[in-house]
Protein backbone atom coordinates (compact mmCIF):
# COMPACT_ATOMS: atom_id res chain seq x y z
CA UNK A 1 0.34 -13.26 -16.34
CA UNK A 2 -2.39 -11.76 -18.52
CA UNK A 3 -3.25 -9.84 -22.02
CA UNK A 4 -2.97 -5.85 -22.31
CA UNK A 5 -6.86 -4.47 -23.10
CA UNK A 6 -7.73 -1.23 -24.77
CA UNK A 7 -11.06 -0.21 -23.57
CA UNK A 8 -13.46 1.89 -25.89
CA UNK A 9 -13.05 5.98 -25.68
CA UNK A 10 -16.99 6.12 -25.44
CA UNK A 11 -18.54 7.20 -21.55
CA UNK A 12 -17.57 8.96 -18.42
CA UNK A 13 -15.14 8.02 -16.14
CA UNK A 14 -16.52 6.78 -12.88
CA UNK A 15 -16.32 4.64 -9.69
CA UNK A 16 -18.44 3.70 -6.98
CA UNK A 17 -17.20 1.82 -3.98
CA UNK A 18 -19.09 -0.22 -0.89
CA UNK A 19 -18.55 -1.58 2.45
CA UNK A 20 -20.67 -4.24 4.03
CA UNK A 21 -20.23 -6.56 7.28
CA UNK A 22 -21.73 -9.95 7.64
CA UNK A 23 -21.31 -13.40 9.14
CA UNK A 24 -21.82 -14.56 5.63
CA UNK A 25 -19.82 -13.87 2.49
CA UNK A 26 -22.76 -14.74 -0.12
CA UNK A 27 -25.06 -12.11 1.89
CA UNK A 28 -22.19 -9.10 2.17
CA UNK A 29 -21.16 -9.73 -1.64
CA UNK A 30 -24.76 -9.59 -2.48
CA UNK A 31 -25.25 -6.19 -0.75
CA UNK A 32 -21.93 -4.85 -1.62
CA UNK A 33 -22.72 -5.42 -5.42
CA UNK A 34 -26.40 -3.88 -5.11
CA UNK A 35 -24.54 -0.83 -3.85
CA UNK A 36 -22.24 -0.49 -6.57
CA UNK A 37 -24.33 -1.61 -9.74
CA UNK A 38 -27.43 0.08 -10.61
CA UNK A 39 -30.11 -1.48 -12.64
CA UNK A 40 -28.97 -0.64 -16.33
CA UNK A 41 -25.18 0.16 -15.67
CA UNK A 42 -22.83 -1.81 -17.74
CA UNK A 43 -20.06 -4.03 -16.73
CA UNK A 44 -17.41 -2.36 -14.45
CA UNK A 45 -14.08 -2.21 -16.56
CA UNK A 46 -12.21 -3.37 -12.87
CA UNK A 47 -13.40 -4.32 -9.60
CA UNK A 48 -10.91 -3.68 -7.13
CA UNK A 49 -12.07 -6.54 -3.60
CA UNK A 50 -11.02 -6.55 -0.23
CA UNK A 51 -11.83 -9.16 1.75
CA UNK A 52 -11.81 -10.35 5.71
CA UNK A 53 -9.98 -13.19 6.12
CA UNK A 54 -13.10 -14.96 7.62
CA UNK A 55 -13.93 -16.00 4.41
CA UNK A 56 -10.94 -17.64 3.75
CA UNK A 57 -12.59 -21.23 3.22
CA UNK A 58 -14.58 -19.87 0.86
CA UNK A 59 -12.60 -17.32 -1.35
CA UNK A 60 -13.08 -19.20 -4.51
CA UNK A 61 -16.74 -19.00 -4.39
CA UNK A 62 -16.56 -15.61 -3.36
CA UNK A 63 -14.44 -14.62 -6.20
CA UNK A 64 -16.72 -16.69 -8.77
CA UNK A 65 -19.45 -15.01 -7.96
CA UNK A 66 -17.65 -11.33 -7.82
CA UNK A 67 -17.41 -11.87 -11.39
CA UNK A 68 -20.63 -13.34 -12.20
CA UNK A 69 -22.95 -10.87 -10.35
CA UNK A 70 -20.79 -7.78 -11.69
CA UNK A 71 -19.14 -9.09 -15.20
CA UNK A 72 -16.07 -7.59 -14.24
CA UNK A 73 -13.41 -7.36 -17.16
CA UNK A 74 -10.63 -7.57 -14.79
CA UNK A 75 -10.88 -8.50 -10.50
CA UNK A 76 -7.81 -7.89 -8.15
CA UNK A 77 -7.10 -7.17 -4.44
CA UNK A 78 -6.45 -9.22 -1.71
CA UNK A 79 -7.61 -10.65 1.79
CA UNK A 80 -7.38 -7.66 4.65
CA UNK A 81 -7.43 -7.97 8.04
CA UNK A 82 -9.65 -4.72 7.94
CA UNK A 83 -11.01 -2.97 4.42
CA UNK A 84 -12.56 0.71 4.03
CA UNK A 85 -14.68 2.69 1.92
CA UNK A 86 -16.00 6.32 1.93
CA UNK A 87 -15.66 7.63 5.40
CA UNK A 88 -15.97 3.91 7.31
CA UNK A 89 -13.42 1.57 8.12
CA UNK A 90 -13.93 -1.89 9.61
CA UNK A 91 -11.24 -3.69 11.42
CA UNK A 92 -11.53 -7.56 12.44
CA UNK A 93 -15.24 -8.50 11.19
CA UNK A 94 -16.24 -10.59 8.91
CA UNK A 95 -16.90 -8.31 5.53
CA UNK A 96 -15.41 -6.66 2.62
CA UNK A 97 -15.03 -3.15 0.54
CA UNK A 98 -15.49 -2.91 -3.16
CA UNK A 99 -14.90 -0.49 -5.78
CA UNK A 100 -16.61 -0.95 -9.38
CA UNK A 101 -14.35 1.53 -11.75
CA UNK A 102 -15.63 2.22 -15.39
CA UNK A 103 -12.81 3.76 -17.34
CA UNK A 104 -13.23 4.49 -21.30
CA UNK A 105 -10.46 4.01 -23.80
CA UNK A 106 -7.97 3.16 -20.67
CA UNK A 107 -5.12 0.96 -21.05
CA UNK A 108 -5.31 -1.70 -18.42
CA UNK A 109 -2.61 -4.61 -17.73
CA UNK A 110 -3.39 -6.92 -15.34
CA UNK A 111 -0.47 -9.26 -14.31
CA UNK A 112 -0.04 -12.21 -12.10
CA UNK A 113 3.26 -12.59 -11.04
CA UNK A 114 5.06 -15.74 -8.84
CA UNK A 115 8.28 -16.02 -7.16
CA UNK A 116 9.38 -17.91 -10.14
CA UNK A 117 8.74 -15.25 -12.87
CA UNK A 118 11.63 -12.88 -10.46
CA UNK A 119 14.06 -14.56 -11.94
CA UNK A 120 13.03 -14.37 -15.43
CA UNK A 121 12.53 -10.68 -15.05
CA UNK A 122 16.22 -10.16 -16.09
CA UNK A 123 15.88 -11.74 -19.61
CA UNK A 124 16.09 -8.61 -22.27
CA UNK A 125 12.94 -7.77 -24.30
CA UNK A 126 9.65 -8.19 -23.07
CA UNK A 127 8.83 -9.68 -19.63
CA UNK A 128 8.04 -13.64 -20.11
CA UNK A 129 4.50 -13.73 -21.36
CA UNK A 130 3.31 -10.47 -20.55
CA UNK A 131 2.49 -9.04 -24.01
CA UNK A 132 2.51 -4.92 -23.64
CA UNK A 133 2.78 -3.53 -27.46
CA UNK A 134 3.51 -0.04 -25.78
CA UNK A 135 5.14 -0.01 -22.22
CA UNK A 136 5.17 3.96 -22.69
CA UNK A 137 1.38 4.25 -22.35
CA UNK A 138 1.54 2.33 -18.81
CA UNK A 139 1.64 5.34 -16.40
CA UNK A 140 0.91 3.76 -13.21
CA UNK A 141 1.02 0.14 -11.51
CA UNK A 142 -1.51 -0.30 -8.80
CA UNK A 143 0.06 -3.57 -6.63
CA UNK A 144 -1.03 -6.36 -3.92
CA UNK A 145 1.50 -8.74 -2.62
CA UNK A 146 1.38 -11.25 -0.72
CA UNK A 147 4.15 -10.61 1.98
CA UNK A 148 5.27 -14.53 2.98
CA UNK A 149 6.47 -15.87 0.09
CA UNK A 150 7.29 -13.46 -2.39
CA UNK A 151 10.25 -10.67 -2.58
CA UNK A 152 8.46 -7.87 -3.29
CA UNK A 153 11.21 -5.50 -3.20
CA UNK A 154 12.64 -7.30 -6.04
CA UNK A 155 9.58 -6.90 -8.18
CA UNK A 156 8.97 -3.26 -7.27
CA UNK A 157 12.41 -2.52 -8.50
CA UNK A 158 11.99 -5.09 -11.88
CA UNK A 159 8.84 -2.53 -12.33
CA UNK A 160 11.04 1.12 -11.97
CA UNK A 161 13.38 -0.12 -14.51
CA UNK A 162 11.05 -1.59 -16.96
CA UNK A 163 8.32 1.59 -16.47
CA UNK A 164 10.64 4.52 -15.89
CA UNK A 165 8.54 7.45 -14.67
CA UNK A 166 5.75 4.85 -13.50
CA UNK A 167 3.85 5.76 -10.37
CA UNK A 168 3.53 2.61 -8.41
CA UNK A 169 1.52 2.27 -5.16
CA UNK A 170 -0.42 -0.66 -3.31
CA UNK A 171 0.17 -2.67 -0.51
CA UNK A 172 0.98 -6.08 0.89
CA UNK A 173 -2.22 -8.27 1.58
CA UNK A 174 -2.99 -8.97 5.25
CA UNK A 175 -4.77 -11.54 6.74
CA UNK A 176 -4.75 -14.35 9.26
CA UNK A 177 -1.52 -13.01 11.07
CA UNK A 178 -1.00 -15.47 13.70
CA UNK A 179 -0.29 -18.04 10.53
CA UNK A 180 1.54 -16.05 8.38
CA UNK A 181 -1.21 -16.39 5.71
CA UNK A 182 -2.53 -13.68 3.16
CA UNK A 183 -3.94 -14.11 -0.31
CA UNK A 184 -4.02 -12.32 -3.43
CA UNK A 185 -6.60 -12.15 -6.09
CA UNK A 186 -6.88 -12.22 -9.51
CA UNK A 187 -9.90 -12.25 -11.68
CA UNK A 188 -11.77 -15.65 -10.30
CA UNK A 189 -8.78 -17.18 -8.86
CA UNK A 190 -7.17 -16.57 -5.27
CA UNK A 191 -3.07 -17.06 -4.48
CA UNK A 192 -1.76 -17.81 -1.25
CA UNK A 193 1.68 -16.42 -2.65
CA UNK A 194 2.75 -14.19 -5.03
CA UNK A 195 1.48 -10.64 -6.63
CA UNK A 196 -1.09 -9.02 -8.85
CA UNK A 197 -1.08 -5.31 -10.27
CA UNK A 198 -2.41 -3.77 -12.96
CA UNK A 199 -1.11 -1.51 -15.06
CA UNK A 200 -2.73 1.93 -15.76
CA UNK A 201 -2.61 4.30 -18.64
CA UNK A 202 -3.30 6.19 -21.90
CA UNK A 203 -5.18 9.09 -20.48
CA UNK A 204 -5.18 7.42 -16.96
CA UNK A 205 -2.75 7.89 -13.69
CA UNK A 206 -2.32 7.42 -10.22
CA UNK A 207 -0.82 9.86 -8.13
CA UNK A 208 0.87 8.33 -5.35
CA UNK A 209 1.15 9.96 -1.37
CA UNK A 210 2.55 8.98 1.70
CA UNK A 211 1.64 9.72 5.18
CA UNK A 212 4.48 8.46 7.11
CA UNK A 213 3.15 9.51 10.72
CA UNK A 214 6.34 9.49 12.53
CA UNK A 215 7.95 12.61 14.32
CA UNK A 216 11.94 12.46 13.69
CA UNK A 217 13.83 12.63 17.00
CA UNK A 218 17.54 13.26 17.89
CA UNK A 219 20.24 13.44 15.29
CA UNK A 220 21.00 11.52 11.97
CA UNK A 221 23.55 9.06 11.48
CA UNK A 222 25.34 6.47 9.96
CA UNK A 223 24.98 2.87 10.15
CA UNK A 224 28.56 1.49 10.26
CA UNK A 225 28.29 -2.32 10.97
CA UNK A 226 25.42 -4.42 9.98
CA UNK A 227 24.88 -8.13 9.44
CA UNK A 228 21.19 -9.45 8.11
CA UNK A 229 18.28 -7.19 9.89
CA UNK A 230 20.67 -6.54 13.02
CA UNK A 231 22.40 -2.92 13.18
CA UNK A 232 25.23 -3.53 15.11
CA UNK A 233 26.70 -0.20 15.28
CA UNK A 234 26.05 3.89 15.09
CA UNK A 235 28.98 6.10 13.89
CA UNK A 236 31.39 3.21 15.60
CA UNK A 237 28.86 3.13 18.66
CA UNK A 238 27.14 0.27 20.01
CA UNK A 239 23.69 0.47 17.90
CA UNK A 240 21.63 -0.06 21.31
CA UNK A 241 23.87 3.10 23.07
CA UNK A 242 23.29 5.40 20.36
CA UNK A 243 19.11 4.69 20.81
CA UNK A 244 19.11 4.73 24.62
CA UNK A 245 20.98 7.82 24.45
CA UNK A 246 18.49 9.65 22.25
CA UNK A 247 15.30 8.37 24.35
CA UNK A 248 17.06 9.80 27.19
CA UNK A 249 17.40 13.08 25.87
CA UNK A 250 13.32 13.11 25.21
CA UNK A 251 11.43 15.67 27.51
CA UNK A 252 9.53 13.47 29.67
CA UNK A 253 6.23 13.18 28.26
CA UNK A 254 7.88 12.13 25.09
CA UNK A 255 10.66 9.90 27.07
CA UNK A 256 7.35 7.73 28.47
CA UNK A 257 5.68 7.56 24.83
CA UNK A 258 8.77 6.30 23.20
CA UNK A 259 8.73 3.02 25.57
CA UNK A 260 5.91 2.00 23.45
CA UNK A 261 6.70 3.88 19.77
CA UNK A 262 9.80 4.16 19.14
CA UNK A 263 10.65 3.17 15.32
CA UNK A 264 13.79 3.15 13.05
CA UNK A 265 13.73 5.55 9.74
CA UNK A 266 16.20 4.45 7.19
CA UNK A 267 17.02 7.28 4.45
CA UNK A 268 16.27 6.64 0.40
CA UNK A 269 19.94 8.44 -0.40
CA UNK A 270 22.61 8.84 1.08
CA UNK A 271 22.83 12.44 -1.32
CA UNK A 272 21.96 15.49 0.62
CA UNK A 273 22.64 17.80 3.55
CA UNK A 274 19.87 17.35 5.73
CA UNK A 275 17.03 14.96 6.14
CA UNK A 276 13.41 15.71 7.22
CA UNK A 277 10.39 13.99 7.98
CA UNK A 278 9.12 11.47 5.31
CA UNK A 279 12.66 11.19 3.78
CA UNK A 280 12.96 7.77 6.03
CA UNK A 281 11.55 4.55 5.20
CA UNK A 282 10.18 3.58 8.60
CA UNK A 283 10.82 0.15 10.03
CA UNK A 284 9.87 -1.36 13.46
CA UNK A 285 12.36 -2.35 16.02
CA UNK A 286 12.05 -6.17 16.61
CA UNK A 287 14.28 -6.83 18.99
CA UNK A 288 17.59 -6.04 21.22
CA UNK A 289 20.95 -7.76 21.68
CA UNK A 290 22.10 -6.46 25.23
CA UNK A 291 25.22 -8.10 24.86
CA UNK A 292 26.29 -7.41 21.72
CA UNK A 293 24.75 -3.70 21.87
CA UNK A 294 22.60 -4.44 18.45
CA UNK A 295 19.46 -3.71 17.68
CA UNK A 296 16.93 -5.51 15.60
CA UNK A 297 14.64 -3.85 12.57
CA UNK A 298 11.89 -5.53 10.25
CA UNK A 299 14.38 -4.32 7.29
CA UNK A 300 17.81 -4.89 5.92
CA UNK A 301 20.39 -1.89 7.01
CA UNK A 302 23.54 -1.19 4.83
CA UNK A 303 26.42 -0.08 6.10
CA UNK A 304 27.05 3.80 5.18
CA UNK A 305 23.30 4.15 5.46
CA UNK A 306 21.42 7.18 6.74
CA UNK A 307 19.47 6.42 10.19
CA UNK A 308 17.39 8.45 12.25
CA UNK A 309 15.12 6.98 15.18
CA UNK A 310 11.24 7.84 15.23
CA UNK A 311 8.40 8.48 17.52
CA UNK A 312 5.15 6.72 15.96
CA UNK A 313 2.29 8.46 17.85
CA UNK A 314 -1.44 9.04 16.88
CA UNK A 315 -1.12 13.16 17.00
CA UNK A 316 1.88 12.77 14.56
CA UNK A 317 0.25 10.28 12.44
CA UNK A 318 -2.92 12.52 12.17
CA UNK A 319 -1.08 15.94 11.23
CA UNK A 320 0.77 14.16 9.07
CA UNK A 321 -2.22 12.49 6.86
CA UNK A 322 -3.49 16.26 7.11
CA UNK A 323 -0.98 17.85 5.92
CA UNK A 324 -0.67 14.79 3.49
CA UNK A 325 -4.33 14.85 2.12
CA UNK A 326 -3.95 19.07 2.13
CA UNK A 327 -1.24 18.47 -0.85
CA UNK A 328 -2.75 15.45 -2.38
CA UNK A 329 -6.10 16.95 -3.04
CA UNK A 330 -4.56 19.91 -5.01
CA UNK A 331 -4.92 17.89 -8.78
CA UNK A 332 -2.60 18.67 -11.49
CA UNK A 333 -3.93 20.69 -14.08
CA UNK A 334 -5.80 19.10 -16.64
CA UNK A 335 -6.70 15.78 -15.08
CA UNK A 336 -10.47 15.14 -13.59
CA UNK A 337 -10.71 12.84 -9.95
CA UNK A 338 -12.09 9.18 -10.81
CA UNK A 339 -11.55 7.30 -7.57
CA UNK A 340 -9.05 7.10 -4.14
CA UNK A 341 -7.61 4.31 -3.51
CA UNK A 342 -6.28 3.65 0.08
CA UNK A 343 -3.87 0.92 1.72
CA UNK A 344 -3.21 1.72 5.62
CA UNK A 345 -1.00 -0.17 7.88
CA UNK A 346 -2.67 -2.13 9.76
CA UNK A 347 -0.91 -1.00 13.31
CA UNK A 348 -2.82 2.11 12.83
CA UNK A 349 -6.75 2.09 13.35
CA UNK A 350 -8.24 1.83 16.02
CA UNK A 351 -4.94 0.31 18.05
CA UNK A 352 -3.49 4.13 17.17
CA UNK A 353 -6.10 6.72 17.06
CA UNK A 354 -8.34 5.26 19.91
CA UNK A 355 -11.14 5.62 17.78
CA UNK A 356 -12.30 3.82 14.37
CA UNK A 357 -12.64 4.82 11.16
CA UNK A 358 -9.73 7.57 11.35
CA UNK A 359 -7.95 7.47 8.85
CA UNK A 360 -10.88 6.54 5.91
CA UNK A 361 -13.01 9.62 7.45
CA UNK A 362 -9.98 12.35 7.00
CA UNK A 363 -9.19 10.85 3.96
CA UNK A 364 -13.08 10.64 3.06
CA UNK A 365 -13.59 14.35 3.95
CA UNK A 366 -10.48 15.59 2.19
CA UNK A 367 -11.39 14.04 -1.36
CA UNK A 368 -15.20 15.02 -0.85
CA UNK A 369 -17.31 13.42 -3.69
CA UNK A 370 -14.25 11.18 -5.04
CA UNK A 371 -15.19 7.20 -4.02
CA UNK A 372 -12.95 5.99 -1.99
CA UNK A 373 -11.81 1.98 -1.06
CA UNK A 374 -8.73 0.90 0.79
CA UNK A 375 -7.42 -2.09 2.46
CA UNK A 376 -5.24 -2.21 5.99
CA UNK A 377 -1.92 -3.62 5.11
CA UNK A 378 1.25 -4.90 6.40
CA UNK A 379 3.27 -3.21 4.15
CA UNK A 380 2.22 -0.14 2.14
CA UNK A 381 3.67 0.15 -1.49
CA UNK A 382 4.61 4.18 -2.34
CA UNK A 383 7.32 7.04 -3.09
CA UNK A 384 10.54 7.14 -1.05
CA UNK A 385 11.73 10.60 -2.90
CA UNK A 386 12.49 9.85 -6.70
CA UNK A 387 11.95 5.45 -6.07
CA UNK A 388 9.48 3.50 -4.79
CA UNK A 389 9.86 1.75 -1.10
CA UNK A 390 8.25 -0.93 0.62
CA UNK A 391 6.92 1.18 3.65
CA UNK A 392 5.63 0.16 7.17
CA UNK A 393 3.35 2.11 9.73
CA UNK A 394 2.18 4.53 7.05
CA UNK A 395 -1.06 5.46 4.88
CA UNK A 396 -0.25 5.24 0.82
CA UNK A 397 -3.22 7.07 -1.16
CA UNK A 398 -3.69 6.68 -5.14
CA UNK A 399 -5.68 8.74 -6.48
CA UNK A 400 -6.50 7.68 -10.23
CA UNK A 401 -6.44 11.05 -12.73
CA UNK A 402 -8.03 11.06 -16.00
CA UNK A 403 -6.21 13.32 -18.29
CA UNK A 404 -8.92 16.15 -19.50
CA UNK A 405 -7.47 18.36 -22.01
């Protein structure tokens, strides 16, 4: 865990981000750095890293000399299977993205948090050695998990009851896929389980969106038996019935792109009449159960749950970041743009859209002259209505606020 800091009130808000690719780490940090520190600038307040897993041996070093070639006050972010920044994306090379973020007379809380601090997060008062003399001027928690080892859902809720109000957004650190390995970091250090986040405030926000990307089909119903990840049954119908029956009623071009797409949205609340797209956390469908008619999601249904299946497709996933960016870049009044700060599921890219760079280049052109960094994630951290949800297959954008009047 870590100290609260109270930066000066003297300066301009600003950040500047990079992207570089290179078979070696020393020679991409070295050029990513140049970018973002001019001759004469001083130390960035927090540099937010992103970094290919190719490095992986060599993630200490790299971290070490984040800090010493920028003076950093805080470092956090986490290994990526791909990173972004400004308008390009990079998927599967050797590199990283970088944002350097100067922010006068913020309040910034970096924390470092392990499976074994959950459990302590219970205890009344103050969370075990995180010292916060004001919790009320922490508006926002920007937040990297690692996705293995630690319950993030656990600590996402820990954080809504102990920061009511709190914007929270991030994502869960990708990696080296094939062995379930991801890191977090955290200042010079890197963590092959656990969490970072920093807290955000006095005078400083993030406002969170979601761009689900998934075009509800067929009705809405309830999930009435479930046992671990499996839902078993569909208003007393065999789970597997109820989603055969609702790819067969597709028109055909959508009946052949649902062989391939087809995803499971589970609602926030049970509370309301109707249910529209991006009420639905989305989940993939992992498996089938032909004989017992179940079906198989990367979440955990609840019986009396809202479910409604999806079609994940790249012309739904791009109107939907439109339409997504089209509210997001219309700022509350009195706040000034500082920086964008992007984590994008890491099924979507080029394995989507055909193309690269898709979804940093809308999102790029959208914000205009606000920096932008991001990370491709697999899990991205955001609003489900009023709480925050663990999402999959979607793009989460922060955009950090300074208040201005």
């Amino acid at each position: 865990m870590h100290h609260q800091e109270r930066l000066p009130e003297t300066g301009e808000a600003r950040a500047v981000s990079a992207l570089v690719t290179h078979e070696s780490w020393a020679v991409a940090l070295e050029h990513a750095t140049d970018r973002v520190l001019a001759p004469g600038d001083p130390a960035p307040d927090v540099l937010l890293l992103f970094v290919s897993p190719a490095y992986g041996e060599n993630y200490g070093s790299l971290l070490a000399a984040a800090r010493r070639r920028t003076g950093a006050g805080i470092v956090i972010g986490c290994s990526a299977s791909g990173f972004l920044a400004g308008a390009t994306e990079s998927e599967d090379h050797p590199g990283l993205s970088l944002m350097a973020l100067w922010l006068p007379g913020a309040t910034l809380v970096p924390v470092r948090m392990h499976q074994e601090h959950l459990a302590m997060l219970d205890e009344p008062g103050d969370w075990p050695g995180l010292d916060i003399t004001d919790a009320g001027q922490i508006d926002s928690w920007l937040v990297f998990a690692e996705p293995y080892r630690f319950d993030t859902h656990v600590f996402l809720r820990h954080l809504e009851q102990r920061f009511p109000g709190a914007a929270i957004v991030g994502g869960m650190a990708s990696g080296m896929i094939s062995e379930r390995r991801s890191c977090v970091f955290f200042d010079d250090q890197w963590y092959d389980e656990g969490a970072v986040a920093l807290g955000i405030g006095n005078g400083y926000r993030l406002l969170p969106h979601v761009s689900q990307g998934c075009e509800p089909i067929g009705e809405t119903w309830t999930i009435t038996g479930a046992d671990r990840n499996f839902v078993l049954s569909i208003s007393n119908r065999p789970a597997l019935q109820v989603l055969q029956q609702t790819v067969e009623s597709l028109p055909d071009p959508l009946r052949q792109v649902a062989q391939r797409n087809l995803v499971v949205g589970l609602a926030g609340t049970e509370y309301r009449d109707d249910y529209h797209r991006g009420d639905f956390a989305v989940r993939g469908i992992l498996g089938i159960d032909q004989a017992k008619g179940s079906v198989a999601i990367g979440g955990l249904p609840r019986v009396g749950q809202t479910l409604q299946f999806h079609l994940r497709h790249a012309a739904s996933a791009h109107d939907d970041l439109s339409a997504m960016l089209d509210r997001a870049t219309t700022l509350p009044a009195g706040t000034a743009p500082v920086a964008g700060i992007l984590c994008t599921c890491d099924g979507r890219g080029q394995a989507l859209f055909g193309e690269p760079d898709h979804d940093a280049g809308l999102t790029s052109a959208a914000l205009g002259a606000m920096p932008l960094v991001g990370a491709f994630c697999i899990g991205e951290i955001g609003p489900l209505g009023d709480r925050v949800s663990l999402h999959g297959f979607t793009a989460t954008l922060g955009i950090l606020v300074r208040t201005t009047g």
